[in-house]
PDB file of N, CA and C in Angstrom:
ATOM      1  N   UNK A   1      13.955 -49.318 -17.586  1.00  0.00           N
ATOM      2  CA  UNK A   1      12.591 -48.846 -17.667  1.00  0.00           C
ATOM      3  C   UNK A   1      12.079 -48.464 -16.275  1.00  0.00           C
ATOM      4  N   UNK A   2      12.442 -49.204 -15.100  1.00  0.00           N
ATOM      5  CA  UNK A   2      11.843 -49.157 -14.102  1.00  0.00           C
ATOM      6  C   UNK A   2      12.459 -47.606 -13.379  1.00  0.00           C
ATOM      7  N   UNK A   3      13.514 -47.022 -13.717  1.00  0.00           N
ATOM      8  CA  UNK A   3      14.517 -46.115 -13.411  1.00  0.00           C
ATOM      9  C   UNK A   3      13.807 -45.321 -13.961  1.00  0.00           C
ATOM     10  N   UNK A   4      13.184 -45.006 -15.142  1.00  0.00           N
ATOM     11  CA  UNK A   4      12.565 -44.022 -15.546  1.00  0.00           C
ATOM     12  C   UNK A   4      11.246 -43.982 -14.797  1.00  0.00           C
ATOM     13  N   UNK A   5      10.275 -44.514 -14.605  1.00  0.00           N
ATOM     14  CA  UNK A   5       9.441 -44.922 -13.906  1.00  0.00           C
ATOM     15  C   UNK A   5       9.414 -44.056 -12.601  1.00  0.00           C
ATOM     16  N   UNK A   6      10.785 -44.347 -11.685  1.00  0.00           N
ATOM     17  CA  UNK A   6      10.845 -44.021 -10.804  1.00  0.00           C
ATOM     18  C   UNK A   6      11.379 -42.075 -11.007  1.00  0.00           C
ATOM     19  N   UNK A   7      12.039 -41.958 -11.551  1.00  0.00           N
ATOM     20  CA  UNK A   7      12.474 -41.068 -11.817  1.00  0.00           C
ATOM     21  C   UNK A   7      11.370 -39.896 -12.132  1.00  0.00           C
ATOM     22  N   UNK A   8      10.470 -40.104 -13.046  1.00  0.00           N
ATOM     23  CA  UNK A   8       9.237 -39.538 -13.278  1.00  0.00           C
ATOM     24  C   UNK A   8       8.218 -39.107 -12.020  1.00  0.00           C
ATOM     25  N   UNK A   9       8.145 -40.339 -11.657  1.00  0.00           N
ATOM     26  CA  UNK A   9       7.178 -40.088 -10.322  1.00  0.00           C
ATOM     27  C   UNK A   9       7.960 -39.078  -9.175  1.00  0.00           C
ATOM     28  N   UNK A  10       9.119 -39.057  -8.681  1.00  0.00           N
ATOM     29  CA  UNK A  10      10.334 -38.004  -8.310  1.00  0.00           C
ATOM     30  C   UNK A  10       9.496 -36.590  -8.842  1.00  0.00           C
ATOM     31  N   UNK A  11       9.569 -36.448  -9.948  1.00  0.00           N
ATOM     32  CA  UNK A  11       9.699 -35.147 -10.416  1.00  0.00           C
ATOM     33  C   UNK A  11       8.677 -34.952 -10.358  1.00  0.00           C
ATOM     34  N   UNK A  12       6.944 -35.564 -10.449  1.00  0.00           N
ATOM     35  CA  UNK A  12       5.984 -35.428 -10.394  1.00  0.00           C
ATOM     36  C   UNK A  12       5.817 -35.107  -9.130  1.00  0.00           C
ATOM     37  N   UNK A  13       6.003 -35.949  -7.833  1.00  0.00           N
ATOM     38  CA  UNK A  13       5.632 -35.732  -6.502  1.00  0.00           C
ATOM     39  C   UNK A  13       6.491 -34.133  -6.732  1.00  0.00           C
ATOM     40  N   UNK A  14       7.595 -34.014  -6.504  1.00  0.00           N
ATOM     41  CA  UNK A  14       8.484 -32.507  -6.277  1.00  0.00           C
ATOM     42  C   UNK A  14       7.429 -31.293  -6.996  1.00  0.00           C
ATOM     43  N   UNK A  15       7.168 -31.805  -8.138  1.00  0.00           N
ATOM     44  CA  UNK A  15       6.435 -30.403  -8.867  1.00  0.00           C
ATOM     45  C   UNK A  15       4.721 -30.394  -8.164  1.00  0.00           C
ATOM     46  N   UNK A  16       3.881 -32.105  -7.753  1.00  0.00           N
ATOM     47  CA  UNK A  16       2.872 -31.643  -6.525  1.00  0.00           C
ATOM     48  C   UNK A  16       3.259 -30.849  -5.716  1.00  0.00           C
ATOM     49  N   UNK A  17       4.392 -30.946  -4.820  1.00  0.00           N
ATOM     50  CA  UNK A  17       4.709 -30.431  -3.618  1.00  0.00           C
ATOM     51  C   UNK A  17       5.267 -28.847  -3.814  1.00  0.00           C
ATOM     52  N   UNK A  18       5.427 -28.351  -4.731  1.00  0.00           N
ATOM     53  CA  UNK A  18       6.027 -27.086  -5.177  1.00  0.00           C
ATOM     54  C   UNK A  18       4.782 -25.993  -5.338  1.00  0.00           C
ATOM     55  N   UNK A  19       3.581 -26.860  -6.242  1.00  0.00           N
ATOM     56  CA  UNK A  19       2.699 -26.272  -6.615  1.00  0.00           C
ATOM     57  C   UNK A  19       1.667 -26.057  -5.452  1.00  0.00           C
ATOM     58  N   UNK A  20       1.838 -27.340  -4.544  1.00  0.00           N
ATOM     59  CA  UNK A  20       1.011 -26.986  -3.100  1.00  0.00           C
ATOM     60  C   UNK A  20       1.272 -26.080  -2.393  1.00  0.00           C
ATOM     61  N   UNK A  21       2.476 -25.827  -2.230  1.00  0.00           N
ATOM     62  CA  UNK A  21       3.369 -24.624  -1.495  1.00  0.00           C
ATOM     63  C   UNK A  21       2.744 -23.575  -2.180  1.00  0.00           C
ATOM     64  N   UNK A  22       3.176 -23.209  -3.374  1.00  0.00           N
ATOM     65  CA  UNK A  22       2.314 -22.038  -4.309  1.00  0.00           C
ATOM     66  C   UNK A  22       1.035 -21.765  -3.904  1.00  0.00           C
ATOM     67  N   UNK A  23       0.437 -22.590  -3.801  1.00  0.00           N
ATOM     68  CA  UNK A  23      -0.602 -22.706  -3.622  1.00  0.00           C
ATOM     69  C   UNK A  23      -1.268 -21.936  -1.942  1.00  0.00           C
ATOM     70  N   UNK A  24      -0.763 -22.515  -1.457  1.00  0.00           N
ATOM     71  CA  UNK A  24      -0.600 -21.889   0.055  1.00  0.00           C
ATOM     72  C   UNK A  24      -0.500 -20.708   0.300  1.00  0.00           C
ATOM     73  N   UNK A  25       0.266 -20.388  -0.068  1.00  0.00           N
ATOM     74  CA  UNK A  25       0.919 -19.012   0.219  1.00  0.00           C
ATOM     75  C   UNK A  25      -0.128 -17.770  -0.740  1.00  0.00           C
ATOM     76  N   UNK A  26      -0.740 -18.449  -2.018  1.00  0.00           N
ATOM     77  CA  UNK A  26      -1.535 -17.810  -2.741  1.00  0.00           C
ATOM     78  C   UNK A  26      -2.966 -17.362  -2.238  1.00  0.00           C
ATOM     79  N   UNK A  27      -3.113 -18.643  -0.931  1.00  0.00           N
ATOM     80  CA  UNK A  27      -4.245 -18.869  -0.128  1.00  0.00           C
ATOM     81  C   UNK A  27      -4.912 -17.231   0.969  1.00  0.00           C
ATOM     82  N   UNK A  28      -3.129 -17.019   1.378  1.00  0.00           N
ATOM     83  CA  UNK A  28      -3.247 -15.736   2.432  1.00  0.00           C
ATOM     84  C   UNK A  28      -3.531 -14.520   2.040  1.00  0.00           C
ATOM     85  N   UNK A  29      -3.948 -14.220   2.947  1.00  0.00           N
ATOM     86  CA  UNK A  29      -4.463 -12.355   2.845  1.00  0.00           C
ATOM     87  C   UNK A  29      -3.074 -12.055   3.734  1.00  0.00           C
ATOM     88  N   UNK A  30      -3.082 -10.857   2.914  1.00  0.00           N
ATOM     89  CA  UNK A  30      -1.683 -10.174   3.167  1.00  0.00           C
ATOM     90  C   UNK A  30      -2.204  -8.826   4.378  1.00  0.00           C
ATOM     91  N   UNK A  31      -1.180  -8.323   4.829  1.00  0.00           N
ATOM     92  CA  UNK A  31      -1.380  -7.922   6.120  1.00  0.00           C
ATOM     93  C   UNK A  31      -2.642  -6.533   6.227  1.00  0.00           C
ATOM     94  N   UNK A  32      -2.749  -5.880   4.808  1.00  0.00           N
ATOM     95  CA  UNK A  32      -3.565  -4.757   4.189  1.00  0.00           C
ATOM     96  C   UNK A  32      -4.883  -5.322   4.403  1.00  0.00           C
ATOM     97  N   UNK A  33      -5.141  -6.667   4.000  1.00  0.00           N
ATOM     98  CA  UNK A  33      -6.315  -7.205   3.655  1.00  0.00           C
ATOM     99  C   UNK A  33      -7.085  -7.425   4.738  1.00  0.00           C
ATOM    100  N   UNK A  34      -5.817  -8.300   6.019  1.00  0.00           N
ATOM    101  CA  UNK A  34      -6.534  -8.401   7.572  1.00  0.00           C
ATOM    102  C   UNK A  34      -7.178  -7.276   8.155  1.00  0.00           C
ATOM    103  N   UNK A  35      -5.837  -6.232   7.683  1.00  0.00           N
ATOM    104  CA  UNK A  35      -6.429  -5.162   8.494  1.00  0.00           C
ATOM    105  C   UNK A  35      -8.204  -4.988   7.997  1.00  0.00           C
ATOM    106  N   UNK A  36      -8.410  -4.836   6.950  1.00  0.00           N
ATOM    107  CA  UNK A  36      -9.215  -4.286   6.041  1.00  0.00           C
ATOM    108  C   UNK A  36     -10.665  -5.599   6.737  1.00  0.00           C
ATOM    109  N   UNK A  37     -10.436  -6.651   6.892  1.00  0.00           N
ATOM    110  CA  UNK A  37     -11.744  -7.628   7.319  1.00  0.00           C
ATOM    111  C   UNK A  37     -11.725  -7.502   8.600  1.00  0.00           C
ATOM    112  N   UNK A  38     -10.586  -6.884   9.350  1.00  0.00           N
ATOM    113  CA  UNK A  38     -11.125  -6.691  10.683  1.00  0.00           C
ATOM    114  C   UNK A  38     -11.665  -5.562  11.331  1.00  0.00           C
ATOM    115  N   UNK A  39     -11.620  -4.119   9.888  1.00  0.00           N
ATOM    116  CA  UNK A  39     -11.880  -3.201  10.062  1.00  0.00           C
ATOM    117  C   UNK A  39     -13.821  -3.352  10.092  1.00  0.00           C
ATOM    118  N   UNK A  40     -14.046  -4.079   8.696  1.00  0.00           N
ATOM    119  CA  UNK A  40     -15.196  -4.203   7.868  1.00  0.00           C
ATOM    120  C   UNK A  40     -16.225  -5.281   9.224  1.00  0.00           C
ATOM    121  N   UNK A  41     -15.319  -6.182   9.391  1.00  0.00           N
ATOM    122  CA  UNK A  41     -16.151  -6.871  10.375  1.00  0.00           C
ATOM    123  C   UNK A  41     -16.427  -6.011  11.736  1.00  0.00           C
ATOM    124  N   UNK A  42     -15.324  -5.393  12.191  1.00  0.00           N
ATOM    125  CA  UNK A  42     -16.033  -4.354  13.561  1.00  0.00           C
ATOM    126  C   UNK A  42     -16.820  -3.106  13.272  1.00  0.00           C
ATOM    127  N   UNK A  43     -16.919  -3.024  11.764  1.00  0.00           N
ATOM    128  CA  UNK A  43     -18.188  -1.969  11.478  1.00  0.00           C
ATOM    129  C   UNK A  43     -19.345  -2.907  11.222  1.00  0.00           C
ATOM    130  N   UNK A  44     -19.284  -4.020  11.004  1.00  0.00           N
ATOM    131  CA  UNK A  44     -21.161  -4.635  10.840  1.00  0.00           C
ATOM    132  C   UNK A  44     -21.007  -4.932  11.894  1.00  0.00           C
ATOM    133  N   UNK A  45     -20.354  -5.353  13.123  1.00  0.00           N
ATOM    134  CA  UNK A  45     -20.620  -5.287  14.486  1.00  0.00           C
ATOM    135  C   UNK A  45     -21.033  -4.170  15.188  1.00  0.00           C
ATOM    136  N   UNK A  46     -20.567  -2.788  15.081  1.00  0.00           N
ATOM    137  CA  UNK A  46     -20.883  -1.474  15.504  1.00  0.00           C
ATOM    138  C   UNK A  46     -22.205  -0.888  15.053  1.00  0.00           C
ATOM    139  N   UNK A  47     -22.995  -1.140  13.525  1.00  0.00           N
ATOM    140  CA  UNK A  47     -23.856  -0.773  12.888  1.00  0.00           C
ATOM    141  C   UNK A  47     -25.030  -1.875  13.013  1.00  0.00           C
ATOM    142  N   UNK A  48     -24.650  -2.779  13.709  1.00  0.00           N
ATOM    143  CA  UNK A  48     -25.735  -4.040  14.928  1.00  0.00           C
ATOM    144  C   UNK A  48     -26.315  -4.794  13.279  1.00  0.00           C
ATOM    145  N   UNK A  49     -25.410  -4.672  12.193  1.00  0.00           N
ATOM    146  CA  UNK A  49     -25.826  -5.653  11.271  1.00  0.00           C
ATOM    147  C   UNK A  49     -26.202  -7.459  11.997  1.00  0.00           C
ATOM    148  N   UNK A  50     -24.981  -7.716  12.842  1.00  0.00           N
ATOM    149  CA  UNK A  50     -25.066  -8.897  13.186  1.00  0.00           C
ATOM    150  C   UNK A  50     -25.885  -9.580  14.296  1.00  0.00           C
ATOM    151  N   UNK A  51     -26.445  -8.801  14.890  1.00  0.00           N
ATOM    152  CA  UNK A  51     -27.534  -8.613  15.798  1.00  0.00           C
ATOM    153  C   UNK A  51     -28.112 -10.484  15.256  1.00  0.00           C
ATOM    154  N   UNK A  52     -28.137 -11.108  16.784  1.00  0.00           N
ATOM    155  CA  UNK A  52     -28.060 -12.762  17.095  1.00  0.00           C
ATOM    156  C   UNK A  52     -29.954 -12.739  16.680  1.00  0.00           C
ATOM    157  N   UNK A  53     -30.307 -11.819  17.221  1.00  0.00           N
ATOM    158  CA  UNK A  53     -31.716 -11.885  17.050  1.00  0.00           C
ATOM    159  C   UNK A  53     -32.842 -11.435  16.383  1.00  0.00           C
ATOM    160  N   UNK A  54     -32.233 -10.458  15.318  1.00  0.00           N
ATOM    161  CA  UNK A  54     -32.304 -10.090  13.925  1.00  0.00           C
ATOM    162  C   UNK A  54     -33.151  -9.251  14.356  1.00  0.00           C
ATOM    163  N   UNK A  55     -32.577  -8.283  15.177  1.00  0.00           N
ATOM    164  CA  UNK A  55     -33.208  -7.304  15.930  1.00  0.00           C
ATOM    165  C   UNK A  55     -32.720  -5.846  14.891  1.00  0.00           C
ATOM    166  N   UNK A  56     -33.524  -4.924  14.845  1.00  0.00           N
ATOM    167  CA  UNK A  56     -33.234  -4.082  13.902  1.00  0.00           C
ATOM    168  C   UNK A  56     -31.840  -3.005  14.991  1.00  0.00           C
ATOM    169  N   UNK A  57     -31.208  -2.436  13.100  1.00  0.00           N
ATOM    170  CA  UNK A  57     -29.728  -1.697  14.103  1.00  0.00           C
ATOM    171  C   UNK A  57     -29.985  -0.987  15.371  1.00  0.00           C
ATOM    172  N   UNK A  58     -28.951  -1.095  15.841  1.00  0.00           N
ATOM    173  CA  UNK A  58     -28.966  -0.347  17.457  1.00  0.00           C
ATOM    174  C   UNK A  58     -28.915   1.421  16.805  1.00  0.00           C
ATOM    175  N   UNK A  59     -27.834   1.773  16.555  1.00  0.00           N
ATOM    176  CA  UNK A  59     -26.827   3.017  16.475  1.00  0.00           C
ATOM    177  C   UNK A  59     -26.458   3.290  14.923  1.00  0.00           C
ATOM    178  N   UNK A  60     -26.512   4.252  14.377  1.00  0.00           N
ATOM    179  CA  UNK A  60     -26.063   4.727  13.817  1.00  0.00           C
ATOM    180  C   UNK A  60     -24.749   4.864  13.766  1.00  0.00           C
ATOM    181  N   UNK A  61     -23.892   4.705  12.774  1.00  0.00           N
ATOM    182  CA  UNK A  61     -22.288   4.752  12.928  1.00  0.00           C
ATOM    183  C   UNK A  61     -22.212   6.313  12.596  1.00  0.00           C
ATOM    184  N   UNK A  62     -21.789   7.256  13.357  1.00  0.00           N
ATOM    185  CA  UNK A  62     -21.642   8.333  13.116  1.00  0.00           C
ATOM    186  C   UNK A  62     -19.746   8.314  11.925  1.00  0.00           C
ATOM    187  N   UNK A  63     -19.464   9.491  11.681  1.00  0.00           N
ATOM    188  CA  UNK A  63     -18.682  10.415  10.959  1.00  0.00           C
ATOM    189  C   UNK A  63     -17.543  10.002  11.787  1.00  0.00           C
ATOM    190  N   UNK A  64     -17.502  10.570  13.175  1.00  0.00           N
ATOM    191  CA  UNK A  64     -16.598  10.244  14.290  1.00  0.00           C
ATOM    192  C   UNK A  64     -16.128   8.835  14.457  1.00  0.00           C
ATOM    193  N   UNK A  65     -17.513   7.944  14.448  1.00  0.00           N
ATOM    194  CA  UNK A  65     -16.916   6.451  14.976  1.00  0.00           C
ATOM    195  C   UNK A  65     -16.257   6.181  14.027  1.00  0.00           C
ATOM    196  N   UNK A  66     -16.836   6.177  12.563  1.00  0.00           N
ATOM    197  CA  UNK A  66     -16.296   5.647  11.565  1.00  0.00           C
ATOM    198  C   UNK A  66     -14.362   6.245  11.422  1.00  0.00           C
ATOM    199  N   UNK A  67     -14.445   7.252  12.007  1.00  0.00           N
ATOM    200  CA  UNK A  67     -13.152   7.756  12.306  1.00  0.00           C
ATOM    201  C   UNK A  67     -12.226   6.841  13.358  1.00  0.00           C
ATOM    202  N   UNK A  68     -12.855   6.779  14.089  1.00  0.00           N
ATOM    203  CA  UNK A  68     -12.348   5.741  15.469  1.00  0.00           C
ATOM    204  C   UNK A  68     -12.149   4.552  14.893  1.00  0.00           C
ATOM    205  N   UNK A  69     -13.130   4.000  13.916  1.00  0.00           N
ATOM    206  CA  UNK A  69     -12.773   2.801  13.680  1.00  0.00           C
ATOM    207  C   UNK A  69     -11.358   2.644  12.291  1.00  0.00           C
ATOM    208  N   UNK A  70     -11.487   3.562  11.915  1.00  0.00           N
ATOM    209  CA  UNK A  70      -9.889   3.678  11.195  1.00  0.00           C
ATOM    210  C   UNK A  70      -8.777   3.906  11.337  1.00  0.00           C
ATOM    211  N   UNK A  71      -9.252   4.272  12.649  1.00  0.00           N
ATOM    212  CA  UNK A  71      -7.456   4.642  13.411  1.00  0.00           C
ATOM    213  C   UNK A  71      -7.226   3.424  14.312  1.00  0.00           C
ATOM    214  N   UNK A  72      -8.450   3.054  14.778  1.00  0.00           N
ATOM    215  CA  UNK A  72      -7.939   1.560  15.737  1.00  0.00           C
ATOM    216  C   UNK A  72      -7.215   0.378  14.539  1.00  0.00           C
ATOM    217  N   UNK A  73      -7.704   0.486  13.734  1.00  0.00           N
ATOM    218  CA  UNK A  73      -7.432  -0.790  12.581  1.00  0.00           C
ATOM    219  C   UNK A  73      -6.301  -0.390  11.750  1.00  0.00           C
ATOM    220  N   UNK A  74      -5.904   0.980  12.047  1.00  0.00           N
ATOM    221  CA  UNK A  74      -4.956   1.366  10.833  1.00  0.00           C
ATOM    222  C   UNK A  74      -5.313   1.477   9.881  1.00  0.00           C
ATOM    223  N   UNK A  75      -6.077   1.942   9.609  1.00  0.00           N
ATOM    224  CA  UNK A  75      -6.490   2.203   7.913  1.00  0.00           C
ATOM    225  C   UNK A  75      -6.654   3.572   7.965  1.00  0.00           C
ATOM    226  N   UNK A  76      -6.514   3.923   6.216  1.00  0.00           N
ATOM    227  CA  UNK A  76      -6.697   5.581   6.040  1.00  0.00           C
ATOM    228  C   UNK A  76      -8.024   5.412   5.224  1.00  0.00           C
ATOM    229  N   UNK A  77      -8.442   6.374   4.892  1.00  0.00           N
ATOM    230  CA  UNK A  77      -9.204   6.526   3.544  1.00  0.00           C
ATOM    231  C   UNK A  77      -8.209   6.162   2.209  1.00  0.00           C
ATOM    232  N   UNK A  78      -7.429   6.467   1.914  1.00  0.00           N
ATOM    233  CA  UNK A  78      -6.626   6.402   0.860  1.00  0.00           C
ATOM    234  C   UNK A  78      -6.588   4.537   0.873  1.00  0.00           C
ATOM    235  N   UNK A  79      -5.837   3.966   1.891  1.00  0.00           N
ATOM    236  CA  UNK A  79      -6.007   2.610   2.013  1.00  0.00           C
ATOM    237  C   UNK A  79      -7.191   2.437   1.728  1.00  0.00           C
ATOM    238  N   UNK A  80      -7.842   2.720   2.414  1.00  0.00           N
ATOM    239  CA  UNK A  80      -8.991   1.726   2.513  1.00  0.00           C
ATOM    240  C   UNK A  80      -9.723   1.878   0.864  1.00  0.00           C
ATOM    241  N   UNK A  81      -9.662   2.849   0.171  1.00  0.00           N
ATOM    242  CA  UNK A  81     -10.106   3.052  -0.899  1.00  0.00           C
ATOM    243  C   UNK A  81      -9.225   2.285  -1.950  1.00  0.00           C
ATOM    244  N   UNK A  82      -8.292   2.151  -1.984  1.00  0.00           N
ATOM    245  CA  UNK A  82      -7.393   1.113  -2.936  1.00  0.00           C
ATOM    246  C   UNK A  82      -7.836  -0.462  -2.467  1.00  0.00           C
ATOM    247  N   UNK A  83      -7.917  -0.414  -1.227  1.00  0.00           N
ATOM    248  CA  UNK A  83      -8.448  -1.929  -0.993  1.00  0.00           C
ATOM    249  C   UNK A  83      -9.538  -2.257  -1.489  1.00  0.00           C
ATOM    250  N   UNK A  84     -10.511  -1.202  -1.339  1.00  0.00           N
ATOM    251  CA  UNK A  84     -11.974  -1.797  -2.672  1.00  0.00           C
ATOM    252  C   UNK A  84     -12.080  -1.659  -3.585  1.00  0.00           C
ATOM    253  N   UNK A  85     -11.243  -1.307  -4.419  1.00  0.00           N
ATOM    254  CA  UNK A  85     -10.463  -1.063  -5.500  1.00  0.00           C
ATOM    255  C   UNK A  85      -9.800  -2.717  -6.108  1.00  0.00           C
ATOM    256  N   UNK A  86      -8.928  -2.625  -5.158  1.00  0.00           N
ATOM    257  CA  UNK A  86      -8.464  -4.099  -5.858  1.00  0.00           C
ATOM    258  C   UNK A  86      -9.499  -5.215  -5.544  1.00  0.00           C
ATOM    259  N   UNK A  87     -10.218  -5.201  -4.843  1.00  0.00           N
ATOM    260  CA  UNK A  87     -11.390  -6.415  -4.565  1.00  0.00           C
ATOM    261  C   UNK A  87     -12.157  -6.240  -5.412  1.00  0.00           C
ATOM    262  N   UNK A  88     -12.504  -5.138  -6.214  1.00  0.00           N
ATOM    263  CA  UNK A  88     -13.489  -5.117  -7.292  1.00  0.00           C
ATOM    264  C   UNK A  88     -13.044  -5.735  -8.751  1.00  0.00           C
ATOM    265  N   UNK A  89     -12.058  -5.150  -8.630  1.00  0.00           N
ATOM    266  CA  UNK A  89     -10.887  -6.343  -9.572  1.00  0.00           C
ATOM    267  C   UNK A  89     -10.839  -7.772  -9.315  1.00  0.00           C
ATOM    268  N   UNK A  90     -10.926  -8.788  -8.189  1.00  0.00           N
ATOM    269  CA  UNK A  90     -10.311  -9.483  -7.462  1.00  0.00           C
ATOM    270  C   UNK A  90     -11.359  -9.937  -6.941  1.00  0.00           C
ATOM    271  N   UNK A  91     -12.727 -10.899  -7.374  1.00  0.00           N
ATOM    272  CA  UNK A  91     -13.498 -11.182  -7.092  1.00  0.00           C
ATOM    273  C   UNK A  91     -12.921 -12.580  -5.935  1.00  0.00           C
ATOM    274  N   UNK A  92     -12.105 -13.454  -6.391  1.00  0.00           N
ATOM    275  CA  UNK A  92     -11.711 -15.127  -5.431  1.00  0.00           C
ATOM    276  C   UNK A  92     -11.239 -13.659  -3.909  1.00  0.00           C
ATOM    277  N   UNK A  93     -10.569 -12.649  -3.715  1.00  0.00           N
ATOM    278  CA  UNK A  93      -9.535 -12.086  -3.165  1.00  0.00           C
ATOM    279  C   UNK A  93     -10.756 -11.174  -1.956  1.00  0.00           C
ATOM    280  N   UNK A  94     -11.838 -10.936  -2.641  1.00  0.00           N
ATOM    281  CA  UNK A  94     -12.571 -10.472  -1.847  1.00  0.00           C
ATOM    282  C   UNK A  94     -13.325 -11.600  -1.154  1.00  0.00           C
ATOM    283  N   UNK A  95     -13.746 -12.198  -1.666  1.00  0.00           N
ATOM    284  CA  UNK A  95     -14.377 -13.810  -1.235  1.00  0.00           C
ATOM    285  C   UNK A  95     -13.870 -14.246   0.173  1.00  0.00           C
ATOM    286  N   UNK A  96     -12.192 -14.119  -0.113  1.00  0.00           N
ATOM    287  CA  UNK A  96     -11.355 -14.597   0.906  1.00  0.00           C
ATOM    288  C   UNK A  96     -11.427 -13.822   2.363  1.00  0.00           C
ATOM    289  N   UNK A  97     -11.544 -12.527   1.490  1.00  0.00           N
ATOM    290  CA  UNK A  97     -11.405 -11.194   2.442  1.00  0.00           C
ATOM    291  C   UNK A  97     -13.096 -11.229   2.959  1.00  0.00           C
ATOM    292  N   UNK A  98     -14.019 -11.644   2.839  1.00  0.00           N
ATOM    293  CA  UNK A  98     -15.193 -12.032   3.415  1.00  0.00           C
ATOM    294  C   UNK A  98     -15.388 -13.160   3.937  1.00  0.00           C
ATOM    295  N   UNK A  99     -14.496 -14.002   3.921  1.00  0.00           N
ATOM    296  CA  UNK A  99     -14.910 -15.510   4.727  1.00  0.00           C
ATOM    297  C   UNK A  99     -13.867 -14.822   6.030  1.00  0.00           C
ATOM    298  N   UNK A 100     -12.743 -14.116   5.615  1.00  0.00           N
ATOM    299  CA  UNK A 100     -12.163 -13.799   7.283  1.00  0.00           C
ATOM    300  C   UNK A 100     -13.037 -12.858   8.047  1.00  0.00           C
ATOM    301  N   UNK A 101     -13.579 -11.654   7.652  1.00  0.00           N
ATOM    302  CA  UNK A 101     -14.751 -11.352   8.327  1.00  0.00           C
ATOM    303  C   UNK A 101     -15.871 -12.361   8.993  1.00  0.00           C
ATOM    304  N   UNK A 102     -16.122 -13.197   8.279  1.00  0.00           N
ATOM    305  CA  UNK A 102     -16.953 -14.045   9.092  1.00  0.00           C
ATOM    306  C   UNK A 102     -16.402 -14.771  10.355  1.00  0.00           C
ATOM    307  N   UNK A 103     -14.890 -15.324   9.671  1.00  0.00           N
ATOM    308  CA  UNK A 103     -14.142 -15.662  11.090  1.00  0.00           C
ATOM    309  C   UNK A 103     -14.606 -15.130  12.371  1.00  0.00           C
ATOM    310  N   UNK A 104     -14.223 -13.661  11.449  1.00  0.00           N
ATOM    311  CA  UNK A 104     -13.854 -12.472  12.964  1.00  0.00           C
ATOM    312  C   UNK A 104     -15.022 -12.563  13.957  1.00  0.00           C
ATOM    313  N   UNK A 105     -15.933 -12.484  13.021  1.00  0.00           N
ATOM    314  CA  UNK A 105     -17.613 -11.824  13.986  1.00  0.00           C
ATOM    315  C   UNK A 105     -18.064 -12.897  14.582  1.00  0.00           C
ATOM    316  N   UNK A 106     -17.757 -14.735  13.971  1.00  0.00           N
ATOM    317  CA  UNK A 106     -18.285 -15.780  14.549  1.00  0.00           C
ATOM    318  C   UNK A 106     -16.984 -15.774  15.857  1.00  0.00           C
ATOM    319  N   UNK A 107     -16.066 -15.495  16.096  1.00  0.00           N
ATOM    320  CA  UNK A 107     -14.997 -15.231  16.959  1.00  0.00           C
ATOM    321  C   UNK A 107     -15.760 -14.882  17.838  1.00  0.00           C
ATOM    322  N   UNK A 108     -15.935 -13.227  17.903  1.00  0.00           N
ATOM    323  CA  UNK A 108     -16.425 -12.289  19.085  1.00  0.00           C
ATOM    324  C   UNK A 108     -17.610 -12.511  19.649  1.00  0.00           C
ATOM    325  N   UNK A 109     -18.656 -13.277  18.424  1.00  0.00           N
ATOM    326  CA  UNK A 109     -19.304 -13.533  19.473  1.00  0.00           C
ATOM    327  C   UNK A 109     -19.835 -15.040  20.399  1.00  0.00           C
ATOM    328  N   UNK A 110     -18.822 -15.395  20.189  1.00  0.00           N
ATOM    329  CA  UNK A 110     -18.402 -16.393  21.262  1.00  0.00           C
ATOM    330  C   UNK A 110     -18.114 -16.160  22.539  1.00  0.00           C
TER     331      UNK A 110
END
């Protein structure tokens, strides 16, 4: 009896530890997504959304910047349009993809 006992708890801890792993890995934004919150976060930085003193926007994001800012980050239009695409689908996935934006901007302005 005690062999089974033990045996059980074995397979229980292994299938915790399997499902935590799963779990983990389910956790990450994949390399599309970074790009995509670090794109999104250096445009509410550029468009003075984040402004410390809730000072109204500086600048206008012109046609151009918004250009600049897709080539620094790697993104196309085509990307970037499938990426809000699947986040609209993907409500936990955008969530995620908005708490790393926050990362980013509480980052910089440090």
């Amino acid at each position: 009896m005690l062999a089974i006992v033990r045996r059980m708890s074995l397979i229980l801890l292994v299938g915790v530890a399997i499902a935590g792993c799963g779990l983990q890995k389910q956790s990450r934004l994949g390399p599309d997504d970074l790009r995509f919150a670090a794109f999104y976060g250096d445009f509410l930085a550029r468009s003075g959304v984040t402004a410390k003193d809730g000072a109204a926007p500086g600048t206008e994001l012109t046609s151009a910047g918004l250009d600049t800012l897709f080539i620094r980050h790697g993104l196309d239009q085509k990307t970037f349009d499938a990426r809000l695409q699947a986040y609209s689908r993907d409500p936990v996935l955008w969530r995620k993809v908005l708490q790393e934006v926050r990362l980013n901007l509480q980052k910089n302005q440090k």
